[in-house]
N, C-alpha and C. Protein backbone atom coordinates (compact mmCIF):
# COMPACT_ATOMS: atom_id res chain seq x y z
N UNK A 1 113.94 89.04 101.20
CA UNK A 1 114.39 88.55 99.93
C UNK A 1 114.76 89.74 99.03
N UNK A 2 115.79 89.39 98.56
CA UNK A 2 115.96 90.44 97.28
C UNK A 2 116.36 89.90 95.82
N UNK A 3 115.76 91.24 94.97
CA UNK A 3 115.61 90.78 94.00
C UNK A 3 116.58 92.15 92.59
N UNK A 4 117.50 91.72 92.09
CA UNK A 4 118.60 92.71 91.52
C UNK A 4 117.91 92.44 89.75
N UNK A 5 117.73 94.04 89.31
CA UNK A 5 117.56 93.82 87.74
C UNK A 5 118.31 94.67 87.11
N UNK A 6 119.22 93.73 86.49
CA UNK A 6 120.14 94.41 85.16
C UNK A 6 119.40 94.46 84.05
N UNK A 7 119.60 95.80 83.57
CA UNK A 7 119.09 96.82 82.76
C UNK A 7 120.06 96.63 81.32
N UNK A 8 119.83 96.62 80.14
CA UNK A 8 121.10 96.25 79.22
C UNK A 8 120.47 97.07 78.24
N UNK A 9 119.48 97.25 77.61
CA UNK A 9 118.89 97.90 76.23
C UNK A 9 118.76 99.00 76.65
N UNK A 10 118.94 100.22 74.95
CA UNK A 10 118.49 101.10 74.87
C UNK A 10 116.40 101.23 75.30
N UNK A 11 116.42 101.85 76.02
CA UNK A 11 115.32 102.30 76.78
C UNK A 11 113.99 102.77 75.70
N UNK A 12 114.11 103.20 75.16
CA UNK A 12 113.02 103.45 73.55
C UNK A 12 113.65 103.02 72.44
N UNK A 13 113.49 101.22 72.76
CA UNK A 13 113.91 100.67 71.32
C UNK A 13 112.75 100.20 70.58
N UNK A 14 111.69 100.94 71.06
CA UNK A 14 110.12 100.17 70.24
C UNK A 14 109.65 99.03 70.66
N UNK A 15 110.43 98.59 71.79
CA UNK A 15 109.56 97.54 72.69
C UNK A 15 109.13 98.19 74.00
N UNK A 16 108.35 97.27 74.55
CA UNK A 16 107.85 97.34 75.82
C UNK A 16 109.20 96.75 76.73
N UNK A 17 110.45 96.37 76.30
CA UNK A 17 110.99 95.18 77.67
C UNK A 17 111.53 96.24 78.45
N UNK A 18 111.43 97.40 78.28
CA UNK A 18 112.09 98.26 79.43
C UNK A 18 111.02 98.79 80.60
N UNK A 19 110.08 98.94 79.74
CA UNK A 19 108.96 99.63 80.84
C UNK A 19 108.00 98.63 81.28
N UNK A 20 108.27 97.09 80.70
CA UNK A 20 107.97 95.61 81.35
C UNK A 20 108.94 95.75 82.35
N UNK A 21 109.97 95.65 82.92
CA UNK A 21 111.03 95.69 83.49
C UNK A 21 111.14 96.56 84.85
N UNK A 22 110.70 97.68 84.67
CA UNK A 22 110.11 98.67 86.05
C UNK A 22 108.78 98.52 86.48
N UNK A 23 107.64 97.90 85.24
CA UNK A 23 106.61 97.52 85.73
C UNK A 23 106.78 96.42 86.89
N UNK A 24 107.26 95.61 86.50
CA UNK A 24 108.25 94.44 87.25
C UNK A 24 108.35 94.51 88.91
N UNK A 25 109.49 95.28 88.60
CA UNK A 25 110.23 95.96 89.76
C UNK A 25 109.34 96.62 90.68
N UNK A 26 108.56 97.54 90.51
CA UNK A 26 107.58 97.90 91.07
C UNK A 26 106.69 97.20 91.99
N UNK A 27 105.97 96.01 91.25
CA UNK A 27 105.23 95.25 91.65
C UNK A 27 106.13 94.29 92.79
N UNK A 28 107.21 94.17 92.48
CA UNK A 28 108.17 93.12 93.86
C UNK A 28 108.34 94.25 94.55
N UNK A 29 108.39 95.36 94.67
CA UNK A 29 108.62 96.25 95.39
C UNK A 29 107.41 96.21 96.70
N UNK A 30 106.62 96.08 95.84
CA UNK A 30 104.86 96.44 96.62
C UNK A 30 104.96 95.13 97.46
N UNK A 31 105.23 94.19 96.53
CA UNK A 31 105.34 92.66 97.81
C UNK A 31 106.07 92.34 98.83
N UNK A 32 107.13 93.94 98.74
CA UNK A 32 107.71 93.74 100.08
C UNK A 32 109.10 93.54 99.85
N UNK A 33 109.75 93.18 98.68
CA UNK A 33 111.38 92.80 98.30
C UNK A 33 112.14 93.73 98.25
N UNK A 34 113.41 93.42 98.26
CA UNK A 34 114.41 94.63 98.25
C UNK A 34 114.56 94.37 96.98
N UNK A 35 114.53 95.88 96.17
CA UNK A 35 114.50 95.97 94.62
C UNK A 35 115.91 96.72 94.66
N UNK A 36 117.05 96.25 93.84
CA UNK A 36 118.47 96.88 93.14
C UNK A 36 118.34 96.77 91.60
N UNK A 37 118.46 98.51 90.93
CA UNK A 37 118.47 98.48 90.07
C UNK A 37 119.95 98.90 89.61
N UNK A 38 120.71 98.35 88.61
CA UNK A 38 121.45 98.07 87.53
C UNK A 38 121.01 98.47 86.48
N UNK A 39 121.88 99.90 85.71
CA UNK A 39 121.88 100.37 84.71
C UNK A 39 123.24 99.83 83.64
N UNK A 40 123.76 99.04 82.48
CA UNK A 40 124.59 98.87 81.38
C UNK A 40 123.97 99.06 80.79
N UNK A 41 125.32 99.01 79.55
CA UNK A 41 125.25 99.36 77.85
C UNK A 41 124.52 100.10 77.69
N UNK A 42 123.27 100.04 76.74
CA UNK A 42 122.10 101.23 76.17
C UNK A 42 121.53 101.77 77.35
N UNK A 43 121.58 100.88 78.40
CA UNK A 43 120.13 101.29 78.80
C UNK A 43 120.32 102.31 80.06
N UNK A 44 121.56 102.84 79.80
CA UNK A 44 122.14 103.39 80.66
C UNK A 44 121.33 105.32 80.37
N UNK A 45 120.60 105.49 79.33
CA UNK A 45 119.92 106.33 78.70
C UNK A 45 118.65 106.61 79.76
N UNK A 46 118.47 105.05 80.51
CA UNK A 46 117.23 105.66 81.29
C UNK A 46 117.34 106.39 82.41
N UNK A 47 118.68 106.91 82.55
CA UNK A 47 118.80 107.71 83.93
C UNK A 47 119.45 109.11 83.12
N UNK A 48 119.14 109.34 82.32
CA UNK A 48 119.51 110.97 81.95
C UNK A 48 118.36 111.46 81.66
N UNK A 49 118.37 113.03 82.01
CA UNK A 49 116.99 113.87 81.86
C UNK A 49 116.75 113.87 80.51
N UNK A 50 117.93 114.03 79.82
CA UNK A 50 118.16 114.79 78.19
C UNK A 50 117.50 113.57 77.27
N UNK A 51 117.38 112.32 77.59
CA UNK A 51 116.47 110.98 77.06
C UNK A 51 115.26 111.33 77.12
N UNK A 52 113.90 111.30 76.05
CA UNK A 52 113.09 111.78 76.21
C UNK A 52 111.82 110.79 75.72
N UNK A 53 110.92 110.18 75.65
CA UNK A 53 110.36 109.17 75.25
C UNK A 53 109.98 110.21 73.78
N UNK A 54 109.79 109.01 72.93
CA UNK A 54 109.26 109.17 72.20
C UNK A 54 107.24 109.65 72.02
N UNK A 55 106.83 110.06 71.59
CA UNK A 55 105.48 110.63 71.32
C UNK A 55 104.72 108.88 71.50
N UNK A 56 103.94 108.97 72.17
CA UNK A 56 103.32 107.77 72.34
C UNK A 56 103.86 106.58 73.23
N UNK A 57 105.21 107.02 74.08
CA UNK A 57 106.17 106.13 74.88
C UNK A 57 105.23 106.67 75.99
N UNK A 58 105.51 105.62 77.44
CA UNK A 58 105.70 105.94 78.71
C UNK A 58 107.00 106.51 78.86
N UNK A 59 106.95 107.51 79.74
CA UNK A 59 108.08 108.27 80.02
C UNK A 59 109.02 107.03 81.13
N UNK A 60 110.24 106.47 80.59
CA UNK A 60 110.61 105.46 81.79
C UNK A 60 111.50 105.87 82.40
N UNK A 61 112.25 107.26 82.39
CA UNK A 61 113.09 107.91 83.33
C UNK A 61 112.21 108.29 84.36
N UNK A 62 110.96 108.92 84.71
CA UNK A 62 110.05 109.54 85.44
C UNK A 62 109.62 107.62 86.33
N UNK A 63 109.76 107.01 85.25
CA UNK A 63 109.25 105.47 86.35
C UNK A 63 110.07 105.07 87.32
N UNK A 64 111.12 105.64 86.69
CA UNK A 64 112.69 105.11 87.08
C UNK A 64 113.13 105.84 88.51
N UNK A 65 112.77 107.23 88.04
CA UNK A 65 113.01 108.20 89.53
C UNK A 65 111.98 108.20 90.35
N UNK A 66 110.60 107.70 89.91
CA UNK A 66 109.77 107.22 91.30
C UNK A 66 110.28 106.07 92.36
N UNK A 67 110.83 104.83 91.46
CA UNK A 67 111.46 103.66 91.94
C UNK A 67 112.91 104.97 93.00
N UNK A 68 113.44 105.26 92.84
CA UNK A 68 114.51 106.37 93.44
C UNK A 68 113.86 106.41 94.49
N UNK A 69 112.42 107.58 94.53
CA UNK A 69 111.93 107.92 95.76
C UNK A 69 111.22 106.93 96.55
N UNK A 70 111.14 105.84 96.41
CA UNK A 70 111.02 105.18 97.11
C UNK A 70 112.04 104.20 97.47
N UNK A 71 112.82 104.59 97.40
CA UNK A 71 114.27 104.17 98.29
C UNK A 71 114.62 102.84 97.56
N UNK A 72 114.74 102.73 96.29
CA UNK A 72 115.29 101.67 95.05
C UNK A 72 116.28 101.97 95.00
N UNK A 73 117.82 101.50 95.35
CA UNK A 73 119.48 102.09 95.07
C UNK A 73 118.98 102.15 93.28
N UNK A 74 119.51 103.16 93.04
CA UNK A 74 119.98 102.35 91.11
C UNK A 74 121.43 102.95 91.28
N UNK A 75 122.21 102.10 90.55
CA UNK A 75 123.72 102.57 90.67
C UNK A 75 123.30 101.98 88.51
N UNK A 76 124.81 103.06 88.04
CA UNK A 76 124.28 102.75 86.63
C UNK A 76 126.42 103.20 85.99
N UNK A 77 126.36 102.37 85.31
CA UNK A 77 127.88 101.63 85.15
C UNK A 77 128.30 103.55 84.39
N UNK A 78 129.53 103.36 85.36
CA UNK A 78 130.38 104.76 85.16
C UNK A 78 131.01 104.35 83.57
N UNK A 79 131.91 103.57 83.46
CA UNK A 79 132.50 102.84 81.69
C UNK A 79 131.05 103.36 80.70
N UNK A 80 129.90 103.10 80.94
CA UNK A 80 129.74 102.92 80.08
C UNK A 80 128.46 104.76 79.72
N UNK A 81 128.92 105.28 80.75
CA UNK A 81 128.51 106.58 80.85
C UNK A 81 129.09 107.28 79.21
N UNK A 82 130.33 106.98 79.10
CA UNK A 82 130.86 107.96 78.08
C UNK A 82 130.85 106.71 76.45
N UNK A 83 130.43 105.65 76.68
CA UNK A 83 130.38 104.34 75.79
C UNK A 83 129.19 104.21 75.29
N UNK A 84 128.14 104.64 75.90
CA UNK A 84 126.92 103.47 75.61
C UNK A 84 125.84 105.06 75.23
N UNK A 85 124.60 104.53 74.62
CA UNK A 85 123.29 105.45 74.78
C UNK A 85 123.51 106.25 73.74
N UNK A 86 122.35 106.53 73.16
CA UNK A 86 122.34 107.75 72.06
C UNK A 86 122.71 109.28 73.00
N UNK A 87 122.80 109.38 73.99
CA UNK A 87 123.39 110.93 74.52
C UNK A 87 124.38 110.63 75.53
N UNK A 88 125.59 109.92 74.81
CA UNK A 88 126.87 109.59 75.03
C UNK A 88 127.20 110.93 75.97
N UNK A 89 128.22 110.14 76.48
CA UNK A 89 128.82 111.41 77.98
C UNK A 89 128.03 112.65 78.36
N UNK A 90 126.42 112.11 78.45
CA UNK A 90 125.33 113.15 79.25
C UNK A 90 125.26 112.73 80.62
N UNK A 91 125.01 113.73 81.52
CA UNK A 91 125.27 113.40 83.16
C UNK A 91 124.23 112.29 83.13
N UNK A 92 124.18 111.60 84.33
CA UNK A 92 122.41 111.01 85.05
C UNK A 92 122.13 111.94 85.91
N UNK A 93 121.04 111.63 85.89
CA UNK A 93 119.91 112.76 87.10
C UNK A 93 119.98 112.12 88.94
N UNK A 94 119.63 113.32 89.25
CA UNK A 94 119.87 113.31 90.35
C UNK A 94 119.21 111.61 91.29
N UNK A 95 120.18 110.61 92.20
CA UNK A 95 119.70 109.89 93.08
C UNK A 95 120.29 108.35 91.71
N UNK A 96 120.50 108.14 90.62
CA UNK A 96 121.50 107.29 90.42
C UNK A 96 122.86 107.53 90.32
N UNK A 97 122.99 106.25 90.94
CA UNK A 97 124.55 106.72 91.11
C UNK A 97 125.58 106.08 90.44
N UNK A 98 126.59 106.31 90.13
CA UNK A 98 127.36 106.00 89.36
C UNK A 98 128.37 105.22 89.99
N UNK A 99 128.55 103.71 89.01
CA UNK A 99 128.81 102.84 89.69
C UNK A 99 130.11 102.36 89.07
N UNK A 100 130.92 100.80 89.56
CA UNK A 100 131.60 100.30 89.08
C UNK A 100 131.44 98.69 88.58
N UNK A 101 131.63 97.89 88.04
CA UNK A 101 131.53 96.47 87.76
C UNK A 101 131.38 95.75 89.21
N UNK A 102 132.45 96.14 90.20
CA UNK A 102 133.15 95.60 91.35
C UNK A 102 131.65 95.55 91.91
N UNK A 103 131.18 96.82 92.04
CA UNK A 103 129.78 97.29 92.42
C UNK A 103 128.33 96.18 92.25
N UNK A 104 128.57 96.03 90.94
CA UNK A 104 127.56 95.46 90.53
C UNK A 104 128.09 93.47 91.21
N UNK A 105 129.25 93.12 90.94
CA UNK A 105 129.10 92.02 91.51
C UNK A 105 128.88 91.79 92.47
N UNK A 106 129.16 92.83 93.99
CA UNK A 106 128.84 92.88 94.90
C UNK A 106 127.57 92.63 95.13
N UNK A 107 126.68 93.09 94.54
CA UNK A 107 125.10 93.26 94.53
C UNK A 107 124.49 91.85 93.91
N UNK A 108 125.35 91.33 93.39
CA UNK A 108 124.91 89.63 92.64
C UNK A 108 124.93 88.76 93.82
N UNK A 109 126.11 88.95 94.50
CA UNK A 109 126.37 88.13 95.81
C UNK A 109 125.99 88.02 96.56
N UNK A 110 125.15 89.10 96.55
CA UNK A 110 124.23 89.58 97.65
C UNK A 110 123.09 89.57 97.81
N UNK A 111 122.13 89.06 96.35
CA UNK A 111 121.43 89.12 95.91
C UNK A 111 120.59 87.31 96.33
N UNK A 112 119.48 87.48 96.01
CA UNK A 112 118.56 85.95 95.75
C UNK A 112 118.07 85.92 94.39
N UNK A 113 117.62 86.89 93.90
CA UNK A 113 117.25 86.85 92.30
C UNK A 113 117.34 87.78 91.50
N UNK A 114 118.38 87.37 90.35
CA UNK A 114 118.63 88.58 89.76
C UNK A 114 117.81 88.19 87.96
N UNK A 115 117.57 89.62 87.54
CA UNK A 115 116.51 89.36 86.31
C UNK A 115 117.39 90.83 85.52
N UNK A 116 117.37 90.00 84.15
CA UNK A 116 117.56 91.03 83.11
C UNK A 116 116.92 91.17 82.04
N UNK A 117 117.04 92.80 81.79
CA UNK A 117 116.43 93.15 80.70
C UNK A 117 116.75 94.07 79.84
């Protein structure tokens, strides 16, 4: 079974729904599912080094690149690389990859449950 989560918010917006969201992922991971992560709009911030949590945040780029090493695709929307995130046209870090829309529908189609956040 697999299970695809689109990512849409800035990543330290003073909620928990982002680092609810890899907590998430994680846990279907452990149960055995194929986890695809999807980076848009803001939240495209959680795959650059130069994003930094705030003082009292979980660090969710470091959650993000564990999900990586354990063999999680994240592909994270190329458009909105130079569009979206408070550190507009900053690279992503190494192991997401930079994707296209085409990309991401592919991965819907392909998918059994997809969850956003």
């Amino acid at each position: 079974m697999k299970a695809l989560f689109v990512f849409n918010r800035n990543p330290y917006d003073g909620t928990d729904v982002t680092w609810n969201g890899l907590r998430l992922a994680e846990q279907l991971l452990n149960a055995g599912l194929e986890v695809n992560i999807f980076l848009m709009n803001d939240s495209v911030d959680l795959a650059r080094d130069i994003a930094r949590p705030p003082e009292g945040y979980f660090d969710l780029g470091e959650m993000l690149k564990e999900l990586i090493h354990k063999n999680v695709p994240v592909k994270v929307c190329g458009t909105c690389k130079a569009r979206c995130g408070i550190h507009k046209g900053e690279p992503y870090f190494k192991g997401a990859q930079e994707a296209r829309m085409t990309e991401l529908a592919q991965w819907i189609k392909e998918t059994d449950k997809v969850i956003s956040f």
